[in-house]
N, C-alpha and C. Protein backbone atom coordinates (compact mmCIF):
# COMPACT_ATOMS: atom_id res chain seq x y z
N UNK A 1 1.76 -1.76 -57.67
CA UNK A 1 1.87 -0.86 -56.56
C UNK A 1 2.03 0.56 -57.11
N UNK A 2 1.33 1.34 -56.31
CA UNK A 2 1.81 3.08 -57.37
C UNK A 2 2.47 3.26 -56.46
N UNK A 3 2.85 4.74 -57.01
CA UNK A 3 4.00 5.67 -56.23
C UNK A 3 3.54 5.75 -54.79
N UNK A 4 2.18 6.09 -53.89
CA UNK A 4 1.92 6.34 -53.12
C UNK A 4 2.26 5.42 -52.15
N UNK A 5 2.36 4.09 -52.58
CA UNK A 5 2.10 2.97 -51.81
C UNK A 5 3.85 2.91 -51.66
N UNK A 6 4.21 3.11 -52.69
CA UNK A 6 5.80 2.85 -52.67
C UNK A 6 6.64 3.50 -51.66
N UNK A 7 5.73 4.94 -51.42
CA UNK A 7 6.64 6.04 -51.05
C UNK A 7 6.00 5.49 -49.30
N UNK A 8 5.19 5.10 -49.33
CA UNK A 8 4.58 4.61 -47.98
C UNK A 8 5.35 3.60 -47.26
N UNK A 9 6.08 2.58 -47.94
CA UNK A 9 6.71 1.46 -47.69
C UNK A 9 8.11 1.76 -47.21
N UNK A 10 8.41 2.65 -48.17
CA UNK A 10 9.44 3.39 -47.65
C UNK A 10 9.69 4.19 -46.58
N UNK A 11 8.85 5.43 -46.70
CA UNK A 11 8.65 5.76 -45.11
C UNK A 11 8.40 5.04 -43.75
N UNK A 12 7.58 3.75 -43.94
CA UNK A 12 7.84 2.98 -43.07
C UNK A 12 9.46 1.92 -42.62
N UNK A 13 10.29 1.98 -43.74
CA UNK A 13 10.79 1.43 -44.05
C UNK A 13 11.90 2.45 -43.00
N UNK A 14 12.12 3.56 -43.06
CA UNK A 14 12.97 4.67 -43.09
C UNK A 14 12.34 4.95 -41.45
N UNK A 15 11.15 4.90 -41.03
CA UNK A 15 10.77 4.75 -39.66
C UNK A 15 11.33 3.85 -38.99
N UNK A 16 11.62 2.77 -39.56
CA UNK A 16 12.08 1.60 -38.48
C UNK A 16 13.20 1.75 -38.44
N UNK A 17 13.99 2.26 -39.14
CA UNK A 17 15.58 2.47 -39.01
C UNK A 17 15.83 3.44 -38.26
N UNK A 18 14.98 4.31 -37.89
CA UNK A 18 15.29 5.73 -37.30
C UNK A 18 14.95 5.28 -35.88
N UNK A 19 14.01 4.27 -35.92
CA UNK A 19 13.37 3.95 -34.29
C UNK A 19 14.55 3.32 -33.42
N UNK A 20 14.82 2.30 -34.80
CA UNK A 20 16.17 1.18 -33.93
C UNK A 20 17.84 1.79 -34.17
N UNK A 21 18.04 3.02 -35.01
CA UNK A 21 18.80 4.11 -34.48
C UNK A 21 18.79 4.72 -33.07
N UNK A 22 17.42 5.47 -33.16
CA UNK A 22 17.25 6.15 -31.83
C UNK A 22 17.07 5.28 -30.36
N UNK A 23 16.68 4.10 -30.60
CA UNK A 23 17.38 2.92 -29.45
C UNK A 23 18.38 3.06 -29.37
N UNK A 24 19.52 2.88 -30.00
CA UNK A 24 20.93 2.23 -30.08
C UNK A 24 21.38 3.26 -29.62
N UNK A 25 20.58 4.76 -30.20
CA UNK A 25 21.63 5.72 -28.95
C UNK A 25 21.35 6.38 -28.20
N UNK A 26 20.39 5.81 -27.57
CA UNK A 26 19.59 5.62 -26.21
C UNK A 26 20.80 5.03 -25.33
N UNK A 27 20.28 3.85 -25.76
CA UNK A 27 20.99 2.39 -25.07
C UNK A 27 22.36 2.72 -24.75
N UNK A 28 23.59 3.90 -26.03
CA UNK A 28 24.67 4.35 -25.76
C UNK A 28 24.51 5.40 -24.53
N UNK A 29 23.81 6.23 -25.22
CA UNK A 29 23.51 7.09 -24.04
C UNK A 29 23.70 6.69 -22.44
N UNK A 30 22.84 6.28 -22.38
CA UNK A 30 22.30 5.50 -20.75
C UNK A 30 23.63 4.80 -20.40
N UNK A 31 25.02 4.14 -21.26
CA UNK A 31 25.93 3.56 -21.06
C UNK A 31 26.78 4.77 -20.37
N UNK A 32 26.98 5.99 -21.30
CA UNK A 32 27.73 7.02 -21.08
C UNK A 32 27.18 7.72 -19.91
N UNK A 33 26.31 7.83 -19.38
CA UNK A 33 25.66 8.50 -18.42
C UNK A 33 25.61 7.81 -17.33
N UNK A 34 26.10 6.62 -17.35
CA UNK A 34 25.94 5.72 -15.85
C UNK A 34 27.25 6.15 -14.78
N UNK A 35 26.84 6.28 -13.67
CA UNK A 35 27.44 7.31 -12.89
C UNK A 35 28.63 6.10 -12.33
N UNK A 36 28.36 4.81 -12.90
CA UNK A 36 29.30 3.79 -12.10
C UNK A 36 30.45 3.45 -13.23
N UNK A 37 30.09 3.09 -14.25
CA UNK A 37 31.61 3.21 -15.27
C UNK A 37 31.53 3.63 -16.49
N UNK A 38 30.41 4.61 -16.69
CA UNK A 38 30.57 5.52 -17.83
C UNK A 38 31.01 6.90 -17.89
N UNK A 39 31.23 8.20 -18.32
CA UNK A 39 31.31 9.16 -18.34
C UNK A 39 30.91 10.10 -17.29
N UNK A 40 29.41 9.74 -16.67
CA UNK A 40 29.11 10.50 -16.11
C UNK A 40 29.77 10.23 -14.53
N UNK A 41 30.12 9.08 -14.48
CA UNK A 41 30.65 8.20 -13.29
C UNK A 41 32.06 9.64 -13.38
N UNK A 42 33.13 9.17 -14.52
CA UNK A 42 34.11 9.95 -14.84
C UNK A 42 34.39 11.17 -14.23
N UNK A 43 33.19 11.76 -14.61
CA UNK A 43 32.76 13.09 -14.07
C UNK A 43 32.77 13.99 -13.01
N UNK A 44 31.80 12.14 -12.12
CA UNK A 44 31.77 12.82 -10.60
C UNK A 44 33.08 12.30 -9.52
N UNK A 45 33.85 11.54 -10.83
CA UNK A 45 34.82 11.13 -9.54
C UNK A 45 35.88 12.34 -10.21
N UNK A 46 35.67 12.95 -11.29
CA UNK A 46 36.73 14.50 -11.27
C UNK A 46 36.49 15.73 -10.66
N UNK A 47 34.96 15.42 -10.69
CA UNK A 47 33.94 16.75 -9.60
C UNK A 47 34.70 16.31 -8.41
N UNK A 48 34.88 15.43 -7.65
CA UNK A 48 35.13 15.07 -6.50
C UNK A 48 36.53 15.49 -5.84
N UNK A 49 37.50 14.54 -6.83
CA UNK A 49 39.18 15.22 -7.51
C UNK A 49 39.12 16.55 -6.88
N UNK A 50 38.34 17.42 -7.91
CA UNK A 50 38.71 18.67 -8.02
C UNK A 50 38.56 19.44 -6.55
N UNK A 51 37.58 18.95 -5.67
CA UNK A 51 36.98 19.52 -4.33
C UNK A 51 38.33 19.03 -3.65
N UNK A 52 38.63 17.75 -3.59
CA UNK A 52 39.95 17.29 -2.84
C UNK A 52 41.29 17.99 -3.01
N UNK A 53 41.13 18.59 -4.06
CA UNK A 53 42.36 18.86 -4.73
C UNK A 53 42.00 20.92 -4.17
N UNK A 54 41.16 21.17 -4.21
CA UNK A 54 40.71 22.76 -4.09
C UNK A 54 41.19 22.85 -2.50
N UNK A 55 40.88 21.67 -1.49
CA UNK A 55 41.17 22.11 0.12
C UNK A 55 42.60 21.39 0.43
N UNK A 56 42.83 20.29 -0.41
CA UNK A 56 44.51 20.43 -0.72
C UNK A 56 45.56 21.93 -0.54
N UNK A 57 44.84 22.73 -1.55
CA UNK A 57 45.62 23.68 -2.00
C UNK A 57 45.31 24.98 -1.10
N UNK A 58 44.44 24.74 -0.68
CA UNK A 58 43.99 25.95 0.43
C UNK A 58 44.93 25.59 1.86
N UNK A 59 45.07 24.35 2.13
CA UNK A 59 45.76 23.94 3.28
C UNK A 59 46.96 24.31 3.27
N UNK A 60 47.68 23.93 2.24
CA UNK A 60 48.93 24.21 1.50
C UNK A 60 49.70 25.73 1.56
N UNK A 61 48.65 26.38 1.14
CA UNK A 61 48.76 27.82 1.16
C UNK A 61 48.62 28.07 2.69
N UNK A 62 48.17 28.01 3.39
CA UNK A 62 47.78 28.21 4.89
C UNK A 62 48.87 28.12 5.65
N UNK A 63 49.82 26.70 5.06
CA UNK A 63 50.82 26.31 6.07
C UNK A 63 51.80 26.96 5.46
N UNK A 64 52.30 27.27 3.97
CA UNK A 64 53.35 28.12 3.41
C UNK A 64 53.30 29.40 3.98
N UNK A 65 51.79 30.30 4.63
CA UNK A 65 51.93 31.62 4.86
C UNK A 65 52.49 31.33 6.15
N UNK A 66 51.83 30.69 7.16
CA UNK A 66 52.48 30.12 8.36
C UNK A 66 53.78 29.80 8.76
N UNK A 67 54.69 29.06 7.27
CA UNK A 67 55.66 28.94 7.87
C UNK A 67 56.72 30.39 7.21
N UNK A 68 56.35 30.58 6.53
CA UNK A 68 56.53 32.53 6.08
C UNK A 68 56.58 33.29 6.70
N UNK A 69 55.54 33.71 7.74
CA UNK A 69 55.30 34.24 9.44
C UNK A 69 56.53 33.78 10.76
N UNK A 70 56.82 32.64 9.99
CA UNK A 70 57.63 32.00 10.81
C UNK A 70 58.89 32.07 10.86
N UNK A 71 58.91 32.23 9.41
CA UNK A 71 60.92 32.27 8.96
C UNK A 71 60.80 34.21 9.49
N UNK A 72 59.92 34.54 9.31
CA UNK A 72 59.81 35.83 8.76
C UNK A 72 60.58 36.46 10.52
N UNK A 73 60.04 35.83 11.53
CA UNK A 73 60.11 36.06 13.28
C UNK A 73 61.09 35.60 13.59
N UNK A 74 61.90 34.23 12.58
CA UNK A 74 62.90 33.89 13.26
C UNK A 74 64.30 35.04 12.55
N UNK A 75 64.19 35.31 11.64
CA UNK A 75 64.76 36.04 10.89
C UNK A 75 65.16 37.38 11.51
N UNK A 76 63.94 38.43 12.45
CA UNK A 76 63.88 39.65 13.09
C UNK A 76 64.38 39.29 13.99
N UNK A 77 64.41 37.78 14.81
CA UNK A 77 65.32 37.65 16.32
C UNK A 77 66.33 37.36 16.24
N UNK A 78 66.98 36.64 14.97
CA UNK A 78 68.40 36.54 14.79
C UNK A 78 69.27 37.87 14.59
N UNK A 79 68.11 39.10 13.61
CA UNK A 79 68.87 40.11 13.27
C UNK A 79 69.10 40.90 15.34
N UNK A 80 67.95 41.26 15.93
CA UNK A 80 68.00 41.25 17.44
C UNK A 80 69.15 41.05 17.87
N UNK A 81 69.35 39.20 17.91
CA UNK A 81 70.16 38.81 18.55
C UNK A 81 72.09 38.86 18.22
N UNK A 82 72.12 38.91 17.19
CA UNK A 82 73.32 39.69 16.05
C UNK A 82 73.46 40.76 16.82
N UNK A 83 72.64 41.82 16.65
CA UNK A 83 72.96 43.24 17.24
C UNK A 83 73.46 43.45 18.86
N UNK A 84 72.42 42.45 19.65
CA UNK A 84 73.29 42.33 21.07
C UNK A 84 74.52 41.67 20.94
N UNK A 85 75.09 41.08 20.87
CA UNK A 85 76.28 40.34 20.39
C UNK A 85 77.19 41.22 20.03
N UNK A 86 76.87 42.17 18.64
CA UNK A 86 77.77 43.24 18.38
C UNK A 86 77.64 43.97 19.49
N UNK A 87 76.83 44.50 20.34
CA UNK A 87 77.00 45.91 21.22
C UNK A 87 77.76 44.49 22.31
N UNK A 88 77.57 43.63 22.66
CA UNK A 88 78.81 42.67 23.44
C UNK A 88 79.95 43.30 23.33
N UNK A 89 80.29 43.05 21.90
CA UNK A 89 81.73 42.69 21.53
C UNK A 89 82.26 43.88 21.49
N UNK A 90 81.32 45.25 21.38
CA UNK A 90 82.41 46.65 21.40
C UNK A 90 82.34 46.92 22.57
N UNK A 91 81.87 46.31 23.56
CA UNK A 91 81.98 46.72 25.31
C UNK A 91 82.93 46.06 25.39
N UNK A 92 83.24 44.18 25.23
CA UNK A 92 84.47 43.80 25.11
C UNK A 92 85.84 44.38 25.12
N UNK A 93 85.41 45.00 23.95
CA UNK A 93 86.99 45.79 23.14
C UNK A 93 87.14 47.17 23.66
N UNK A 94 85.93 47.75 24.26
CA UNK A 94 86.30 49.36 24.71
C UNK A 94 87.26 49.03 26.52
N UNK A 95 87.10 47.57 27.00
CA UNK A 95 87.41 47.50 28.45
C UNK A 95 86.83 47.89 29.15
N UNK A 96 86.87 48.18 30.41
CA UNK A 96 86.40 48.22 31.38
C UNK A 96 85.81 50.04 31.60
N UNK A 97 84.62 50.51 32.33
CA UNK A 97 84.02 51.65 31.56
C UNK A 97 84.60 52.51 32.91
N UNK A 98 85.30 52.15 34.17
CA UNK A 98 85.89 52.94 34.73
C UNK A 98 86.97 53.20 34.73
N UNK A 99 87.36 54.11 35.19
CA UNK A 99 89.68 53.94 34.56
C UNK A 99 89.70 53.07 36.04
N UNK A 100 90.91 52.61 35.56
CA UNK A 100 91.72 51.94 36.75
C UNK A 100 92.52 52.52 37.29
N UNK A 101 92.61 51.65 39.04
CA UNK A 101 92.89 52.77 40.71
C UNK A 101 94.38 52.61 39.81
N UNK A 102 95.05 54.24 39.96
CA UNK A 102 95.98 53.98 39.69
C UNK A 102 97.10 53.52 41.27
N UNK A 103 98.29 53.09 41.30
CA UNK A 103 98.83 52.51 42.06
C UNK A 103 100.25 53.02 42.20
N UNK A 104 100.85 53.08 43.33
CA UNK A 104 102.06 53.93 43.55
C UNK A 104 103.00 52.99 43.35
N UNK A 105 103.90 54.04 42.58
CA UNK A 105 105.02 52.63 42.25
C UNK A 105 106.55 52.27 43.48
N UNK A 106 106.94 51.68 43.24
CA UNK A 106 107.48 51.63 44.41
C UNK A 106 109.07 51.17 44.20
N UNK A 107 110.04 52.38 44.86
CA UNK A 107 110.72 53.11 44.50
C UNK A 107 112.01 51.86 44.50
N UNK A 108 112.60 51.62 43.53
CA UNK A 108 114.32 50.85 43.65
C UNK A 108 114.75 51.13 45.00
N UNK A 109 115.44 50.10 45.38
CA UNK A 109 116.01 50.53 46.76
C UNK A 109 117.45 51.43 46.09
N UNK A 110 117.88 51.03 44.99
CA UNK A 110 119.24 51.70 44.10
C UNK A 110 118.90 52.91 44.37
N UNK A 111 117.75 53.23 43.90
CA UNK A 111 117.94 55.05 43.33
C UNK A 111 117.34 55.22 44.47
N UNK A 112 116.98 54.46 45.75
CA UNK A 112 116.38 55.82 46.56
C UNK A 112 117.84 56.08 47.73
N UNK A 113 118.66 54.97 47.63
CA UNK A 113 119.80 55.40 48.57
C UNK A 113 120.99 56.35 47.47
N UNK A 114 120.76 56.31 46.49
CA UNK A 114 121.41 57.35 45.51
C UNK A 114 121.21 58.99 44.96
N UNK A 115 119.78 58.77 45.70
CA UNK A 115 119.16 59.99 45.48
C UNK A 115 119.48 60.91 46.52
């Protein structure tokens, strides 16, 4: 056999290994890429996750500003309602806003037959 033939045998030799290589990671391939329990499957159920998880967090935020708006109104009517209460309580304490009828007093019978 000469060199030519040798180097021929070989290259064929070195072809078939590369063919039934490039099967095998094919064959992996196509495993990893199957959308039902390989990687690519993985993928779209984290693509998916992530969309669930994105209007999760938008909702979330929606109802935190909401209830923020909320504390925020109950907060301005308590301060409101505080303040009527105080202007209550110093009308309370100032009494009554007309003077009172004054009234004639009425005289000891002692000192008026002594007088």
């Amino acid at each position: 056999m000469t060199i030519a033939q040798l180097l021929q045998v070989v290259l064929i030799a070195f072809t078939i290994g590369l063919s039934g290589f490039c099967f095998m990671l094919a064959r992996r391939l196509r495993k990893l890429n199957d959308l039902e329990t390989g990687l690519g499957g993985a993928i779209a159920v984290m693509t998916s996750e992530i969309g669930r998880l994105e209007k999760s967090i938008l909702l979330a935020k929606a109802e935190a500003t909401a209830a923020t708006q909320a504390l925020a109104d109950e907060i301005e009517r308590a301060k409101q309602e505080r303040a009527f209460w105080m202007l209550q309580q110093k009308f309370a304490e100032a009494g009554p806003s007309r003077p009172a009828r004054l009234q004639r007093r009425r005289r000891r019978e002692g000192t008026v037959a002594n007088a």
